[in-house]
Protein backbone atom coordinates (compact mmCIF):
# COMPACT_ATOMS: atom_id res chain seq x y z
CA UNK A 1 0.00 0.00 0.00
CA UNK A 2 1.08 3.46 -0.85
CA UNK A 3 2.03 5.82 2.40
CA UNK A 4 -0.41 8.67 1.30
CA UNK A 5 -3.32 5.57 1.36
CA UNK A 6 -1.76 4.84 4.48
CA UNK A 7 -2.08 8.02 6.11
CA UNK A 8 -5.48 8.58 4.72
CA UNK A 9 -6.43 5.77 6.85
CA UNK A 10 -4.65 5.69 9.91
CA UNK A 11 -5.93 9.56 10.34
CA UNK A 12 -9.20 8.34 10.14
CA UNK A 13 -8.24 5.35 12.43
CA UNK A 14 -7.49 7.75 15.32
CA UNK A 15 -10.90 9.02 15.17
CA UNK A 16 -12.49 5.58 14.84
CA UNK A 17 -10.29 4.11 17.77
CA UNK A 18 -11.33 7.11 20.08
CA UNK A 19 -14.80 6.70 19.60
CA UNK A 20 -14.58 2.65 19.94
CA UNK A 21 -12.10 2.35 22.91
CA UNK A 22 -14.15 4.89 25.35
CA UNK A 23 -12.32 7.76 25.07
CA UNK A 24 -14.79 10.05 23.18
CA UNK A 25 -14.51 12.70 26.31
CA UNK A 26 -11.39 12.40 27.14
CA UNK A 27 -8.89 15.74 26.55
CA UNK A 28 -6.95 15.09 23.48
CA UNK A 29 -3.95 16.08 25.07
CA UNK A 30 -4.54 12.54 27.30
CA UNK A 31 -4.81 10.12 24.26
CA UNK A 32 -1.92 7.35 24.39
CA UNK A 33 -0.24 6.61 20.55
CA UNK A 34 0.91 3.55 21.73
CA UNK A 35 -2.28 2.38 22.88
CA UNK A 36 -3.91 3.43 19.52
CA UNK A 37 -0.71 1.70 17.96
CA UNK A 38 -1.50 -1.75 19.81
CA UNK A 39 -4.91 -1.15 18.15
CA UNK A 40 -3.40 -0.36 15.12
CA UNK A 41 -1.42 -3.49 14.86
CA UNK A 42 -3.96 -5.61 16.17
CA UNK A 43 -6.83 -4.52 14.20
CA UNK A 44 -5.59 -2.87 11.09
CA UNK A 45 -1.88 -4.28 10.55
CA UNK A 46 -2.33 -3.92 6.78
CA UNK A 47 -2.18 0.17 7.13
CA UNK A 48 1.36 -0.82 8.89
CA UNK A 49 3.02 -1.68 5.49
CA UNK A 50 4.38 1.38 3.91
CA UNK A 51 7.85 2.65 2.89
CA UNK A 52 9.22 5.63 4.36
CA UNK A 53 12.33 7.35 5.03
CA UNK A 54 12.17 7.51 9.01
CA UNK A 55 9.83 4.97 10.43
CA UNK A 56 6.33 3.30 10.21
CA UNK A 57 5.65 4.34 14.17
CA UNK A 58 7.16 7.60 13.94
CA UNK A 59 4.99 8.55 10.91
CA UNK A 60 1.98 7.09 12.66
CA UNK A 61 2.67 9.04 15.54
CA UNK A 62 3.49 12.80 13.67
CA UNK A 63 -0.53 11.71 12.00
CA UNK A 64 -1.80 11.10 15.50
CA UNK A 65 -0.60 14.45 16.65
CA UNK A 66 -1.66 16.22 14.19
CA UNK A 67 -5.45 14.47 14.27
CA UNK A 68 -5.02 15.19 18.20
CA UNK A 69 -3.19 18.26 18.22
CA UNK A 70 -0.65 16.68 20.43
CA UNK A 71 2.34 18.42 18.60
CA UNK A 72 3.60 20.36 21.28
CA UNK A 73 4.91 17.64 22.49
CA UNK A 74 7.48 17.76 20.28
């Protein structure tokens, strides 16, 4: 699968795993990547096969923050 049909997906996997897992009211800034990345792999492992420069995980993650607004943290 192509990373831009990756991304596509996995950004609207954030959403979909927030709303499944319980945590439709909790802040954003309190959402775990590597428990949506355990659900990830678990669930969706296909979205996990992608070629990229840096890392599957780390381009997972920059998607999560950005879905979440979590990139302060960086």
């Amino acid at each position: 699968m192509k990373k831009a049909e990756c991304e596509q997906a996995v950004r609207h996997l954030c959403h979909q795993w927030r709303k499944e897992c319980g945590f439709s009211s909790a802040p954003a800034d309190q959402l775990s990547f590597g428990s949506f990345l355990s659900w990830v792999q678990q669930n969706y492992s296909s979205y996990l096969d992608f070629r990229t420069t840096t890392s599957v995980s780390y381009d997972m993650e920059m998607w999560f923050d950005d879905e979440f607004k979590q990139n302060w943290r960086r």
